[in-house]
Protein backbone atom coordinates (compact mmCIF):
# COMPACT_ATOMS: atom_id res chain seq x y z
CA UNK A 1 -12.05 -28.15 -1.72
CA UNK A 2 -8.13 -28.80 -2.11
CA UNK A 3 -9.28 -32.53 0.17
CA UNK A 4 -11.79 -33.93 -2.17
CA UNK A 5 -11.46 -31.97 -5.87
CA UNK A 6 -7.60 -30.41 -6.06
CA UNK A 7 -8.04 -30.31 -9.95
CA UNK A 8 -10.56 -27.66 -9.84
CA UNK A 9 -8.48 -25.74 -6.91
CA UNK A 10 -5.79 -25.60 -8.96
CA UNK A 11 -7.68 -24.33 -12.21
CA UNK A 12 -8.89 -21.17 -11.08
CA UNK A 13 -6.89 -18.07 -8.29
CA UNK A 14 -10.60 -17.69 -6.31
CA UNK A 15 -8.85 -14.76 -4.74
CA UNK A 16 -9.41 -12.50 -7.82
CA UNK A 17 -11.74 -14.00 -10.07
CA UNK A 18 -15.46 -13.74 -9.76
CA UNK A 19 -15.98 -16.34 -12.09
CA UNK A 20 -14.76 -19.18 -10.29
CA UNK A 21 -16.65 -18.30 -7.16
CA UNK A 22 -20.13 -18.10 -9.32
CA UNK A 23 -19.06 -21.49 -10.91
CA UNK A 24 -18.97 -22.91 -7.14
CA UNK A 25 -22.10 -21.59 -6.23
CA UNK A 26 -23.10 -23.73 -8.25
CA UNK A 27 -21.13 -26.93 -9.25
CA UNK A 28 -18.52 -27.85 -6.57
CA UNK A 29 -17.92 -31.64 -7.74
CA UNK A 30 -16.93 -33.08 -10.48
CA UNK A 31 -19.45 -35.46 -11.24
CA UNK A 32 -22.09 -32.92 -11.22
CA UNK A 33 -19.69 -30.52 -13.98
CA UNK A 34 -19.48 -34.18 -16.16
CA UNK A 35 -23.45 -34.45 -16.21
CA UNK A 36 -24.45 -30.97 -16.84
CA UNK A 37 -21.50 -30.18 -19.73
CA UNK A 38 -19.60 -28.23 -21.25
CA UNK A 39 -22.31 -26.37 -23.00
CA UNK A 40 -24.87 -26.06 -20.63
CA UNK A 41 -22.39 -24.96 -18.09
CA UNK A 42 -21.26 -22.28 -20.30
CA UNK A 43 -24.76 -20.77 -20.65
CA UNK A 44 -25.77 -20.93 -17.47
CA UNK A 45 -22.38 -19.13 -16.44
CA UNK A 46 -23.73 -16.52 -19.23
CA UNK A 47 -26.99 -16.48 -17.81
CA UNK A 48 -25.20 -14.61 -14.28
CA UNK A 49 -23.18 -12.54 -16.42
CA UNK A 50 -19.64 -13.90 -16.32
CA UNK A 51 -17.50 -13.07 -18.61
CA UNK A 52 -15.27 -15.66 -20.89
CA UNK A 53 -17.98 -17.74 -20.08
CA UNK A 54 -17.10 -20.63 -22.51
CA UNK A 55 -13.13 -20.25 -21.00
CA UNK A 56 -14.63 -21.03 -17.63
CA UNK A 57 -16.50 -23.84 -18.51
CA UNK A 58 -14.00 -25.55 -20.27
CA UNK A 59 -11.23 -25.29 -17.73
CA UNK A 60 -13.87 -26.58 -15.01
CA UNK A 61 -14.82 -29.62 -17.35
CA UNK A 62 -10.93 -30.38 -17.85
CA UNK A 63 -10.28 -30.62 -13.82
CA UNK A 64 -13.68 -32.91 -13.55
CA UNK A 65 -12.24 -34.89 -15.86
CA UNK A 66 -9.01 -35.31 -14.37
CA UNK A 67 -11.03 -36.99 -11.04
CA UNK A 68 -13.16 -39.77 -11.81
CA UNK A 69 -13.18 -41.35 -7.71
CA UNK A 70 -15.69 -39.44 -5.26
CA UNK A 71 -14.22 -38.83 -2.01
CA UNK A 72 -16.18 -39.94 1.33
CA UNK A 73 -17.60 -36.78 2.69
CA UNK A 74 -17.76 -34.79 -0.47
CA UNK A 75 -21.23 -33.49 -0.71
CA UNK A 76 -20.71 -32.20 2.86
CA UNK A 77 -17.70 -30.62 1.45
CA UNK A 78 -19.77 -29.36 -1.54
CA UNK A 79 -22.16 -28.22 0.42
CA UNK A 80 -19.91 -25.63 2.56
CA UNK A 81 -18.21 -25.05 -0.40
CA UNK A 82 -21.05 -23.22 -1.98
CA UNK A 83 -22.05 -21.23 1.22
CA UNK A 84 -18.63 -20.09 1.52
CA UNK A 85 -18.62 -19.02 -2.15
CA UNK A 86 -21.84 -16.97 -1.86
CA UNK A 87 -20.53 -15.97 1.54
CA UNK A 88 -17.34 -14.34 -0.20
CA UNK A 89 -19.30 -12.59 -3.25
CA UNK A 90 -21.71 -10.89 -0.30
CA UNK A 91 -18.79 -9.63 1.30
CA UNK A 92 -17.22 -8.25 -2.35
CA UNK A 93 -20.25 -6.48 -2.79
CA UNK A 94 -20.38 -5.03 0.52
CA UNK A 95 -16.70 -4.01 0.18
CA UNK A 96 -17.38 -2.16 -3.48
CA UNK A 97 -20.51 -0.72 -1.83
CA UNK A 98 -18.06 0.90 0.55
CA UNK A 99 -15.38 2.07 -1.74
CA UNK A 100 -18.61 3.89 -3.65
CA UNK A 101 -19.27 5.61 -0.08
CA UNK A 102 -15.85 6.42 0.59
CA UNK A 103 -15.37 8.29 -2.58
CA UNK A 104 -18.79 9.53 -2.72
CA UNK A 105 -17.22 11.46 1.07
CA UNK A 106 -13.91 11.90 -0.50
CA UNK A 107 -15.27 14.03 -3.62
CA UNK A 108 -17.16 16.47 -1.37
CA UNK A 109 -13.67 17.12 0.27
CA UNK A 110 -12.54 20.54 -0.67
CA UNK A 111 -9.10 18.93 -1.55
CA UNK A 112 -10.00 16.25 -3.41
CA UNK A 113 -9.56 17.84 -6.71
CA UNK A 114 -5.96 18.74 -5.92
CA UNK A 115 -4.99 15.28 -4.47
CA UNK A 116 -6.56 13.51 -7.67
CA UNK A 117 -4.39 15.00 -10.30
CA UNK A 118 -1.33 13.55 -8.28
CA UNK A 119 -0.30 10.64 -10.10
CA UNK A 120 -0.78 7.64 -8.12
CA UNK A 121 -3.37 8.87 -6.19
CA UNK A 122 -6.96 7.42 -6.34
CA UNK A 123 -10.17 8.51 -4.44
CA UNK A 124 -9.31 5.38 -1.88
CA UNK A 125 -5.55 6.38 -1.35
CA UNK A 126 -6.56 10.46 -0.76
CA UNK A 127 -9.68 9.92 1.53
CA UNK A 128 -6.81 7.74 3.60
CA UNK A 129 -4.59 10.34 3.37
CA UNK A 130 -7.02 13.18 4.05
CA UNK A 131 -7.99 10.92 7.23
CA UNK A 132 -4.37 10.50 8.49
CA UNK A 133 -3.59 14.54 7.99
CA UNK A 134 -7.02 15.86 9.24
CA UNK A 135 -7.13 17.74 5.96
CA UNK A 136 -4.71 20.69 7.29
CA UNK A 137 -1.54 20.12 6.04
CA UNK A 138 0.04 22.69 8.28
CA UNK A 139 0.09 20.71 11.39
CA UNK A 140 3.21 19.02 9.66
CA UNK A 141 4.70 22.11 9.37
CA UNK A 142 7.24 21.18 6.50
CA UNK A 143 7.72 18.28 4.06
CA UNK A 144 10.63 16.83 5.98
CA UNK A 145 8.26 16.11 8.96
CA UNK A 146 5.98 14.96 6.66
CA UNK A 147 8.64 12.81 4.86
CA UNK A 148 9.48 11.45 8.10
CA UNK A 149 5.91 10.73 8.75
CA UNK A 150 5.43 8.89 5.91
CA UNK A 151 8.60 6.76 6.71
CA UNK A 152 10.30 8.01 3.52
CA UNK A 153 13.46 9.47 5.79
CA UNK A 154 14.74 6.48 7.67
CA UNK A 155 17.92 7.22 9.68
CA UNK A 156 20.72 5.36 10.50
CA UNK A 157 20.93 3.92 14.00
CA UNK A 158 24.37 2.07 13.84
CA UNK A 159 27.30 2.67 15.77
CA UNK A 160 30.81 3.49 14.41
CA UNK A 161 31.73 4.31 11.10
CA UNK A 162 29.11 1.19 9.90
CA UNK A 163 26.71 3.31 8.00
CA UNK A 164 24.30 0.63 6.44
CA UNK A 165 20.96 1.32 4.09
CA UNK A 166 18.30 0.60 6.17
CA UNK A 167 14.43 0.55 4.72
CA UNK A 168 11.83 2.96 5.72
CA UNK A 169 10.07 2.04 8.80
CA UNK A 170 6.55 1.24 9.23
CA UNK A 171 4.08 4.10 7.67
CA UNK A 172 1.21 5.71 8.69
CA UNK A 173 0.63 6.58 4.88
CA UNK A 174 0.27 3.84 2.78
CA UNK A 175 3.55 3.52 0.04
CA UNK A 176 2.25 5.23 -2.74
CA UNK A 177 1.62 8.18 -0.68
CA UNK A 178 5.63 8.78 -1.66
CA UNK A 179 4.58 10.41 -4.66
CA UNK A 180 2.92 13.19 -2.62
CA UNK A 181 6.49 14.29 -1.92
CA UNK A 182 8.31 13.74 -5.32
CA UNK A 183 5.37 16.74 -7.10
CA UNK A 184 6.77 20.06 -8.24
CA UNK A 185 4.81 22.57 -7.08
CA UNK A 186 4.96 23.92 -10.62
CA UNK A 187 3.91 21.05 -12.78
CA UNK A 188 0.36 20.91 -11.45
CA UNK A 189 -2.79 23.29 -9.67
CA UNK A 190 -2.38 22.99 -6.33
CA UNK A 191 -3.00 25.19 -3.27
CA UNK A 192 -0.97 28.06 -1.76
CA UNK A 193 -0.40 25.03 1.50
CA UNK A 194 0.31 22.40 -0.54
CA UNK A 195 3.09 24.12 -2.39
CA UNK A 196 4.45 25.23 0.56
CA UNK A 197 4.52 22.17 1.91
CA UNK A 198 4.98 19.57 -0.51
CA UNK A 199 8.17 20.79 -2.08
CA UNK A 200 9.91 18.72 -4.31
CA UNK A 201 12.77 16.30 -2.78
CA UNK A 202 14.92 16.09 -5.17
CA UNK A 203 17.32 19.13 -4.01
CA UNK A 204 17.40 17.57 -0.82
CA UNK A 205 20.40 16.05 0.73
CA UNK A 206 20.76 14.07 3.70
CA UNK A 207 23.99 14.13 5.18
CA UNK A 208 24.08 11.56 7.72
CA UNK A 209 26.07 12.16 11.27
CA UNK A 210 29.06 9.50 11.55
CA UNK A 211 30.05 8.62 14.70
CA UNK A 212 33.32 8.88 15.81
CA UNK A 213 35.08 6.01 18.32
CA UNK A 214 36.06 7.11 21.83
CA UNK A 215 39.78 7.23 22.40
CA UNK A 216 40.55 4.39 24.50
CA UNK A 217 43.30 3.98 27.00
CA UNK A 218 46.20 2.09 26.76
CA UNK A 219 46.08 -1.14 29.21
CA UNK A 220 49.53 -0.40 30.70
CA UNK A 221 47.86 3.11 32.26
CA UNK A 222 44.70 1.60 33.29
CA UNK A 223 43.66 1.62 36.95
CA UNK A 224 43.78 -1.92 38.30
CA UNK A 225 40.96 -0.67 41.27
CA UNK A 226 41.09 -1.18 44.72
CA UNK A 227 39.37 -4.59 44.02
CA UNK A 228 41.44 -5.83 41.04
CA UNK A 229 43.37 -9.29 42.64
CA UNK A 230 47.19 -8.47 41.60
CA UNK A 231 49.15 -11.87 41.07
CA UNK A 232 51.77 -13.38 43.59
CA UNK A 233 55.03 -12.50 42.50
């Protein structure tokens, strides 16, 4: 659409609102938003249940009237434009259809209830991190495996004294599984395993190892080798 109507691209972030992908569905060119109107567009917006309905039409009727010249090749490019909308709101539906399943799975989990009044953790996060953990927290064995797990305890790899801050590495949890590690056992229900194994962090200390640099020798007392060349004196 940016190729033959950028002012309507521009109008609307298609990525998160529904809105703009029913509009397409629709009206894709600006001609057709000048005939039908600002009015009629806003009903029939209403009419599929989108909210701000009268916001919507009005920003669509501003970019048609910012383009008054019709492209070549524009109701072709309508024409996908509209199949790829409807295409996109199938595949939201089918996406919130499996979220529902997902936490429909998650709920029956006999852990869910503890992993839910974590903060930060939703029925989508815990069912991901019920599926990376098996459900039996003991296979970790502490929280520092865990932590390292997680990629929340990153250690240093350089040489020397050059100790540098280095981020955590790529996770097998997702990033707001961190908060499953920062949880007093006291503050919250939770079961005997859990508080064994997700203790707080906060007493923890990581000292890190320095390296320390090899003596080397002085060159006056270094072996020349049976192959070193020695200069003519």
């Amino acid at each position: 659409m940016l190729e033959y109507f950028p002012a309507l691209e521009r109008a609307f972030d298609y990525s998160t609102s529904k809105a703009a992908l029913v509009l397409l569905t629709g009206y894709q060119a600006p001609a057709a938003l000048r005939r039908v109107g600002k009015n009629r567009l806003a009903v029939w917006l209403k009419n599929r249940k989108v909210r701000n309905s009268s916001a919507v039409a009005a920003t669509a009727l501003e970019a048609a009237e910012a383009q008054h010249t019709a492209v070549p090749g524009e109701k072709l490019a309508a024409t996908m434009v509209a199949r790829l909308a409807r295409e996109v709101m199938a595949l939201d539906e089918e996406i919130a259809e499996t979220d529902l399943l997902i936490e429909g799975r998650f709920r029956d989990h006999p852990h869910a209830a503890v992993l839910l009044n974590m903060p930060g953790i939703g029925p989508v996060l815990g069912a991901e991190f019920i599926a990376h953990t098996g459900g039996d927290m003991s296979v970790y064995g502490s929280s520092d495996r865990l932590a390292g797990v997680a990629g929340l305890a990153p250690v240093p790899k350089d040489s020397g004294r050059d100790q540098r801050q280095h981020a955590p590495t790529t996770t097998l949890l997702p990033p707001p599984a961190a908060g499953l590690l920062h949880v007093r056992a006291g503050r919250r229900p939770m079961l005997p395993r859990f508080q064994v194994v997700l203790r707080t962090q906060e007493s923890r200390r990581q000292d890190p190892q320095t390296s320390h640099p090899r003596p080397r020798t002085p060159p006056s007392e270094r072996s020349l080798g049976p192959h070193t060349r020695r200069p003519n004196l």
